[in-house]
PDB file of N, CA and C in Angstrom:
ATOM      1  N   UNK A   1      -8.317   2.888   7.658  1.00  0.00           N
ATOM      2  CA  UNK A   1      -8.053   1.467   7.636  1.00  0.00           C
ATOM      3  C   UNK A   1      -8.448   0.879   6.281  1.00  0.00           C
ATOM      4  N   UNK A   2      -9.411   0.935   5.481  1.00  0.00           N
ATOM      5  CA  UNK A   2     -10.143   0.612   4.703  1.00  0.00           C
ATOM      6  C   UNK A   2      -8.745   1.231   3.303  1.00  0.00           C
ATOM      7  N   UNK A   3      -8.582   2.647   3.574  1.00  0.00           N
ATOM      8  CA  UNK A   3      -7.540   3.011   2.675  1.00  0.00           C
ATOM      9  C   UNK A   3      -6.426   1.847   2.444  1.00  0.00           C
ATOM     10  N   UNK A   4      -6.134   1.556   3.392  1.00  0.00           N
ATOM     11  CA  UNK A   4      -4.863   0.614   3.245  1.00  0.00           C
ATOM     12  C   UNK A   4      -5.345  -0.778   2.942  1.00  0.00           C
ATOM     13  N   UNK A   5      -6.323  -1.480   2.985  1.00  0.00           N
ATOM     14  CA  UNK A   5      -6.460  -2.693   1.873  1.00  0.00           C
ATOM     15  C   UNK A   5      -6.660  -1.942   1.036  1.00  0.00           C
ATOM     16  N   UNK A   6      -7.128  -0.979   0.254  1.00  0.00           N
ATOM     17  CA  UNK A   6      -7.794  -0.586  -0.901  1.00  0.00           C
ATOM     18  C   UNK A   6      -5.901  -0.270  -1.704  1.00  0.00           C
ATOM     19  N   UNK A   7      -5.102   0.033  -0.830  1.00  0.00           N
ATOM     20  CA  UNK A   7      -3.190   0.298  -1.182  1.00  0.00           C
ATOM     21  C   UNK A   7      -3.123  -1.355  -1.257  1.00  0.00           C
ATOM     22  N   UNK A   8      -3.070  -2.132  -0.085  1.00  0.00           N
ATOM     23  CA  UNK A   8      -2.881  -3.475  -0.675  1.00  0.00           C
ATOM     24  C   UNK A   8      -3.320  -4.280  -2.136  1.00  0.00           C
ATOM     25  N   UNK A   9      -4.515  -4.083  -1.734  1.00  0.00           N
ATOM     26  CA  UNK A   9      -5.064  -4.176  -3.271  1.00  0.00           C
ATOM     27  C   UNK A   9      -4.552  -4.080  -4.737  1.00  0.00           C
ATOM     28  N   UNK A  10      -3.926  -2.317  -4.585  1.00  0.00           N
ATOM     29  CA  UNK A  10      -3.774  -1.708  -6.015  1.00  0.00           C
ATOM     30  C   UNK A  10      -2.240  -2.496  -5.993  1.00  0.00           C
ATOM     31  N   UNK A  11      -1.279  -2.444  -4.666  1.00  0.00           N
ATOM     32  CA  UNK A  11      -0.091  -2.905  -5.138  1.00  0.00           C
ATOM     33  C   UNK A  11       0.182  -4.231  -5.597  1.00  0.00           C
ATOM     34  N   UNK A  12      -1.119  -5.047  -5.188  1.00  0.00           N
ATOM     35  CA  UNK A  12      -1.459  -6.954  -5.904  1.00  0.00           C
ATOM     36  C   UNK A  12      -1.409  -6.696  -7.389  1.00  0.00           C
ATOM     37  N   UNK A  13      -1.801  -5.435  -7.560  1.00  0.00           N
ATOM     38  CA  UNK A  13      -2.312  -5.338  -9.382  1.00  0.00           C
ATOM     39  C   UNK A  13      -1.128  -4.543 -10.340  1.00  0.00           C
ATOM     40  N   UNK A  14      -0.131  -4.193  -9.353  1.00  0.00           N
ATOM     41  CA  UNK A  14       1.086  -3.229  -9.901  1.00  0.00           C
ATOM     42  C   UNK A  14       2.375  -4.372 -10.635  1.00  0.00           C
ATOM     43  N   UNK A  15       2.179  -4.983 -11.714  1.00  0.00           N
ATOM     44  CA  UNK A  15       3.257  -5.764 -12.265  1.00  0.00           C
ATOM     45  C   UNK A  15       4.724  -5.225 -12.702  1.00  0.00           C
ATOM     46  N   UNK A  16       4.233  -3.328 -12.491  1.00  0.00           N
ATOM     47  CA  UNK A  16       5.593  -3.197 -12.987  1.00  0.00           C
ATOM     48  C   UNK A  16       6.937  -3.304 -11.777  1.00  0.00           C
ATOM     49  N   UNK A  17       6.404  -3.330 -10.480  1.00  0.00           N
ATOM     50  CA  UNK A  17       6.608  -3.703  -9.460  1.00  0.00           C
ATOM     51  C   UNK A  17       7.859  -4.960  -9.244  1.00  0.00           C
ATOM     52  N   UNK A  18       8.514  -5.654  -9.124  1.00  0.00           N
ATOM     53  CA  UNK A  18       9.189  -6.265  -9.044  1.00  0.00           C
ATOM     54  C   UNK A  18       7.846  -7.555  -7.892  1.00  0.00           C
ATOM     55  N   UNK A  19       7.876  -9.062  -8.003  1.00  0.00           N
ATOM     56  CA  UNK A  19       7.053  -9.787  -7.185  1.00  0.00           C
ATOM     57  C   UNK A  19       7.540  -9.601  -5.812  1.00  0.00           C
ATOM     58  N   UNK A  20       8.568  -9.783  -5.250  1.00  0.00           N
ATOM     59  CA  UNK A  20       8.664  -9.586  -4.222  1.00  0.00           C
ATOM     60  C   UNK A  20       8.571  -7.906  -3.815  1.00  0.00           C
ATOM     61  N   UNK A  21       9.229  -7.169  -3.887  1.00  0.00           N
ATOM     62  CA  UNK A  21       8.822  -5.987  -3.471  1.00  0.00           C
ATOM     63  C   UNK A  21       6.849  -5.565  -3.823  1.00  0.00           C
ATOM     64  N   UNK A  22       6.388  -6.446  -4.296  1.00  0.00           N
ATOM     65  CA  UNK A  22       5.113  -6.415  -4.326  1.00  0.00           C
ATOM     66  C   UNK A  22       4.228  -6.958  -3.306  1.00  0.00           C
ATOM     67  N   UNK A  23       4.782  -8.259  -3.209  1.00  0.00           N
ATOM     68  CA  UNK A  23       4.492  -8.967  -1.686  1.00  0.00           C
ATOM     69  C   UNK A  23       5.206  -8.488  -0.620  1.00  0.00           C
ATOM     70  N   UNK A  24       5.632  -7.711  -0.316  1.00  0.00           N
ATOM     71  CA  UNK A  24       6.474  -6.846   0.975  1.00  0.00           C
ATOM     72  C   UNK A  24       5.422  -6.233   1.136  1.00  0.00           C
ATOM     73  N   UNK A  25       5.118  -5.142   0.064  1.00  0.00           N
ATOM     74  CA  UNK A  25       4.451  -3.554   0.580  1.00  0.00           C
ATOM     75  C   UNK A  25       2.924  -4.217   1.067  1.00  0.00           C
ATOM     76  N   UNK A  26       2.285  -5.411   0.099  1.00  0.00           N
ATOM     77  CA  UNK A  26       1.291  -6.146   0.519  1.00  0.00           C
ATOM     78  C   UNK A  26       1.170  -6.201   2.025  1.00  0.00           C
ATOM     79  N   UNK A  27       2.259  -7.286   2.168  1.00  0.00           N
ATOM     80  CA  UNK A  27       2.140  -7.513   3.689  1.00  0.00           C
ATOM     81  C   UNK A  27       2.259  -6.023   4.498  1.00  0.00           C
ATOM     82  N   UNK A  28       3.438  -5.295   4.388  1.00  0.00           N
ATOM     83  CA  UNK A  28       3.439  -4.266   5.186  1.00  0.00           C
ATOM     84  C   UNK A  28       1.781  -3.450   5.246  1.00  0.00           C
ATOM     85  N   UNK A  29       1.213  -3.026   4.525  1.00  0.00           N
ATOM     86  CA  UNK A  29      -0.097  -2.449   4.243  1.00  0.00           C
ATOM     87  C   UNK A  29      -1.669  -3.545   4.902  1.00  0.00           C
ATOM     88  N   UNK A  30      -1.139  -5.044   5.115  1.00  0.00           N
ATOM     89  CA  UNK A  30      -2.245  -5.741   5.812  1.00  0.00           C
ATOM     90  C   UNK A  30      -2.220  -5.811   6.934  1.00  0.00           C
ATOM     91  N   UNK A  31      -0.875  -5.883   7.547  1.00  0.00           N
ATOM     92  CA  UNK A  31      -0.243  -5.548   8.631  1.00  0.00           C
ATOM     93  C   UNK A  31      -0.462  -4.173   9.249  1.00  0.00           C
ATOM     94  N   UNK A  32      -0.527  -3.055   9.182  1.00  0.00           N
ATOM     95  CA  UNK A  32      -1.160  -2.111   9.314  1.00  0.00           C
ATOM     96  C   UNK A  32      -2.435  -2.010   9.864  1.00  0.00           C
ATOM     97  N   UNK A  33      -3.395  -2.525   8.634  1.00  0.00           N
ATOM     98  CA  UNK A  33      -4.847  -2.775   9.001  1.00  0.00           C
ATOM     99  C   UNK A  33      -5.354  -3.675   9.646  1.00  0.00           C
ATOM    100  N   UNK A  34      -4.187  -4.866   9.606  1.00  0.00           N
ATOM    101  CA  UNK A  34      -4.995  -6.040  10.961  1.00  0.00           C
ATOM    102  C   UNK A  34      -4.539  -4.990  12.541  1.00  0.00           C
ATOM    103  N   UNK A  35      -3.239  -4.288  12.723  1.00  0.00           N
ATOM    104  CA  UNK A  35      -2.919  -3.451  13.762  1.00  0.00           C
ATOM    105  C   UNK A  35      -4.269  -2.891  14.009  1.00  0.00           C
ATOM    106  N   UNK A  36      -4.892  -2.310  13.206  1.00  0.00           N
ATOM    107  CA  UNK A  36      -5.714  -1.136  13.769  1.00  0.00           C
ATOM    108  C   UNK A  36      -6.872  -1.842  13.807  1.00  0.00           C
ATOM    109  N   UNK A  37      -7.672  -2.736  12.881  1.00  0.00           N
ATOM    110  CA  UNK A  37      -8.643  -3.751  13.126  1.00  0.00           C
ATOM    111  C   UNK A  37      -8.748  -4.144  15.124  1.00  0.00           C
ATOM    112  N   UNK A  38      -7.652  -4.454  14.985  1.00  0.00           N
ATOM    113  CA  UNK A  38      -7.682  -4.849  16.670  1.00  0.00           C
ATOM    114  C   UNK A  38      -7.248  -4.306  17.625  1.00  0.00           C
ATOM    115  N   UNK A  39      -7.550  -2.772  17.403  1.00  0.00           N
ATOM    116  CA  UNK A  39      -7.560  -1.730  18.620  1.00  0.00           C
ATOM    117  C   UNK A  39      -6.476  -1.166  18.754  1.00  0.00           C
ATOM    118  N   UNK A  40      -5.263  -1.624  18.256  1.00  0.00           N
ATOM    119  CA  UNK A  40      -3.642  -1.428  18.403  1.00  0.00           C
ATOM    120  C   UNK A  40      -3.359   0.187  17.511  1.00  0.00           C
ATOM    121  N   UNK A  41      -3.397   1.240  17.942  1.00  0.00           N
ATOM    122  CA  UNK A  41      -2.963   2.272  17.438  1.00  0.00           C
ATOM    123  C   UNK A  41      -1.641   1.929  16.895  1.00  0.00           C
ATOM    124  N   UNK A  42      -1.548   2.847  15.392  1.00  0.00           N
ATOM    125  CA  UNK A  42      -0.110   2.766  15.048  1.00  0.00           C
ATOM    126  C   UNK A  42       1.129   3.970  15.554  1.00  0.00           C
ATOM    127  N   UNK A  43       1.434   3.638  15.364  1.00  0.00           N
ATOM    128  CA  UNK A  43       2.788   4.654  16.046  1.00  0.00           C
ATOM    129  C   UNK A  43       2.776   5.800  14.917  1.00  0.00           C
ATOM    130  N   UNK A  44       3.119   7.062  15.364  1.00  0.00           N
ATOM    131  CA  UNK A  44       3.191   8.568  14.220  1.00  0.00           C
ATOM    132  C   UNK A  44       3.578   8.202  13.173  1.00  0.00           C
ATOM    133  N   UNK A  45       4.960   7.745  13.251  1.00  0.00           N
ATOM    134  CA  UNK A  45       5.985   7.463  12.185  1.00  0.00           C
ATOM    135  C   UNK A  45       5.611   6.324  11.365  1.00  0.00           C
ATOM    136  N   UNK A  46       5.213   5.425  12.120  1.00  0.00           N
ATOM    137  CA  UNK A  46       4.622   4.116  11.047  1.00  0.00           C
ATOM    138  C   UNK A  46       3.365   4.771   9.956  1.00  0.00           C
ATOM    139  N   UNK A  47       2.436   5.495  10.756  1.00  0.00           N
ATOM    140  CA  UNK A  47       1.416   5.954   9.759  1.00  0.00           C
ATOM    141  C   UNK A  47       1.866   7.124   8.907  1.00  0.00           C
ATOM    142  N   UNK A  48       2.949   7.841   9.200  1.00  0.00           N
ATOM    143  CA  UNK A  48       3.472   8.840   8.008  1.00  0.00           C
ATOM    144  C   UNK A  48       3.560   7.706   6.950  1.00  0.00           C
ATOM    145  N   UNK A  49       4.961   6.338   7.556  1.00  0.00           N
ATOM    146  CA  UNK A  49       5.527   5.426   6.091  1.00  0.00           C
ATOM    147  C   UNK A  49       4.334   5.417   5.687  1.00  0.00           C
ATOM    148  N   UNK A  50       2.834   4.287   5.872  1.00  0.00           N
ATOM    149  CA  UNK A  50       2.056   4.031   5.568  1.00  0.00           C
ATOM    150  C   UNK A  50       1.748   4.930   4.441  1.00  0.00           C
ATOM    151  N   UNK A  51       1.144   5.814   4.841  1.00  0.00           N
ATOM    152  CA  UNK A  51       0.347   6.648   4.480  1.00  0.00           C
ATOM    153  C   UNK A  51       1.327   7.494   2.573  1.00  0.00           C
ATOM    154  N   UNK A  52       2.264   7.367   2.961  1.00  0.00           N
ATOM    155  CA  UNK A  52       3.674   7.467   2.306  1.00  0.00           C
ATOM    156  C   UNK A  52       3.643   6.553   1.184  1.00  0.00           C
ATOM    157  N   UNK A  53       3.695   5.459   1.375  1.00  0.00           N
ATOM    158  CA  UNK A  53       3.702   4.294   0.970  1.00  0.00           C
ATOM    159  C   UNK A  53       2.556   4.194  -0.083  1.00  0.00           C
ATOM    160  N   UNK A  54       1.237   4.756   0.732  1.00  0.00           N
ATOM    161  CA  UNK A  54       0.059   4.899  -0.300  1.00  0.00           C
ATOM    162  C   UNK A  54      -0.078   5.751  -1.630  1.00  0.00           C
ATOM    163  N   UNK A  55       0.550   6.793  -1.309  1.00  0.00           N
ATOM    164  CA  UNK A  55      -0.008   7.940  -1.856  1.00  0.00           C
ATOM    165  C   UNK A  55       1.178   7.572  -3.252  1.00  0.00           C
ATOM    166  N   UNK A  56       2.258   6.746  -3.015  1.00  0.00           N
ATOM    167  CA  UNK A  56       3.579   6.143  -3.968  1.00  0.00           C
ATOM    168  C   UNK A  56       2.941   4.619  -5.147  1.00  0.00           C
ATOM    169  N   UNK A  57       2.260   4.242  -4.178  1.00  0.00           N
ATOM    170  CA  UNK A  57       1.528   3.173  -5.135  1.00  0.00           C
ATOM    171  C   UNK A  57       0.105   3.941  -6.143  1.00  0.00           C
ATOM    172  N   UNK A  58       0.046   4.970  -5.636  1.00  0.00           N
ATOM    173  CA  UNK A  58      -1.075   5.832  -6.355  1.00  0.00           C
ATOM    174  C   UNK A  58      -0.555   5.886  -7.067  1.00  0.00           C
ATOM    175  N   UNK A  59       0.783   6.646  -7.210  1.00  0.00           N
ATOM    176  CA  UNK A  59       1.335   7.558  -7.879  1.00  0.00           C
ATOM    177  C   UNK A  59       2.204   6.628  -9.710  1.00  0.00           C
ATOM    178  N   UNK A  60       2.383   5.770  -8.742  1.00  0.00           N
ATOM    179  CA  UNK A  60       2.943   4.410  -9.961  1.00  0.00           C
ATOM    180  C   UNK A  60       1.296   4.092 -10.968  1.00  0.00           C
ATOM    181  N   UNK A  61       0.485   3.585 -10.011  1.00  0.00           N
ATOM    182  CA  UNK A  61      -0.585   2.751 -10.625  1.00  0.00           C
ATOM    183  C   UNK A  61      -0.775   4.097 -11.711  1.00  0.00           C
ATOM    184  N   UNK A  62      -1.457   5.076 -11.545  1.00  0.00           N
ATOM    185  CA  UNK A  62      -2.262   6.134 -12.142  1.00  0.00           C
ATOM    186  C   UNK A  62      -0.910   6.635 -13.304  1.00  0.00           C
ATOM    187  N   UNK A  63       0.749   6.500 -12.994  1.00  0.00           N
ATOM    188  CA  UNK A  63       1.762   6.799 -14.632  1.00  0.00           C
ATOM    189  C   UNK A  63       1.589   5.573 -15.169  1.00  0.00           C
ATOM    190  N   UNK A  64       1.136   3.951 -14.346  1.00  0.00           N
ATOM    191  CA  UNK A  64       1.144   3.091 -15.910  1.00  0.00           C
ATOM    192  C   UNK A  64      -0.140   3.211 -16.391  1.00  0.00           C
ATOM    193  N   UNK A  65      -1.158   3.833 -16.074  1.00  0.00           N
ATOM    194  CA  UNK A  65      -2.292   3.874 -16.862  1.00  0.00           C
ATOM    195  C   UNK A  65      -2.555   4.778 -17.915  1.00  0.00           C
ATOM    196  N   UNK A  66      -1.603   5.921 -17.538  1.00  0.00           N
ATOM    197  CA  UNK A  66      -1.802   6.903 -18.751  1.00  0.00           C
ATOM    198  C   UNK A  66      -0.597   6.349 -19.375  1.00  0.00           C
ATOM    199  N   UNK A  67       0.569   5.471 -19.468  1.00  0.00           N
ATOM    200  CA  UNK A  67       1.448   4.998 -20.300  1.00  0.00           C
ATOM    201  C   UNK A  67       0.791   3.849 -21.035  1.00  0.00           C
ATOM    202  N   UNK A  68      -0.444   3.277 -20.509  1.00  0.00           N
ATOM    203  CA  UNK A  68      -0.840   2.285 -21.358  1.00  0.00           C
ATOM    204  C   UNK A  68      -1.699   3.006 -22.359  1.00  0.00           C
ATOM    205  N   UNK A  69      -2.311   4.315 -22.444  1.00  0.00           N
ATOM    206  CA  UNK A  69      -2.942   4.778 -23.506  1.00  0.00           C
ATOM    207  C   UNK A  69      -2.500   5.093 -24.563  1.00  0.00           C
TER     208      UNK A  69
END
């Protein structure tokens, strides 16, 4: 749970991102964690996207950082 604000987070800070597709994955990723905050298991497939979703905003944040060096 904690993973996915910590994905919300990084995708608030991803400008190369387009704003709205930035505020989508936001919401989709708080949405998630308020689900599970309040007992609501997520479904298989939702936590593959999720989880999917994370490991893709990693993957962006960590090429513009070595492109900014």
């Amino acid at each position: 749970m904690r993973g996915y604000q910590q994905a919300a987070d990084l995708a608030g800070t991803l400008h190369e991102l387009p704003s709205c597709l930035r505020s989508a994955v936001v919401h989709v990723l708080t949405a998630a964690r308020v689900e599970l905050s309040n007992g609501r298991p997520l479904p298989i497939e939702v936590r593959r996207a999720v989880t999917h979703l994370q490991q893709a905003l990693t993957e962006i944040h960590d090429a513009a950082r070595q492109h900014a060096r």
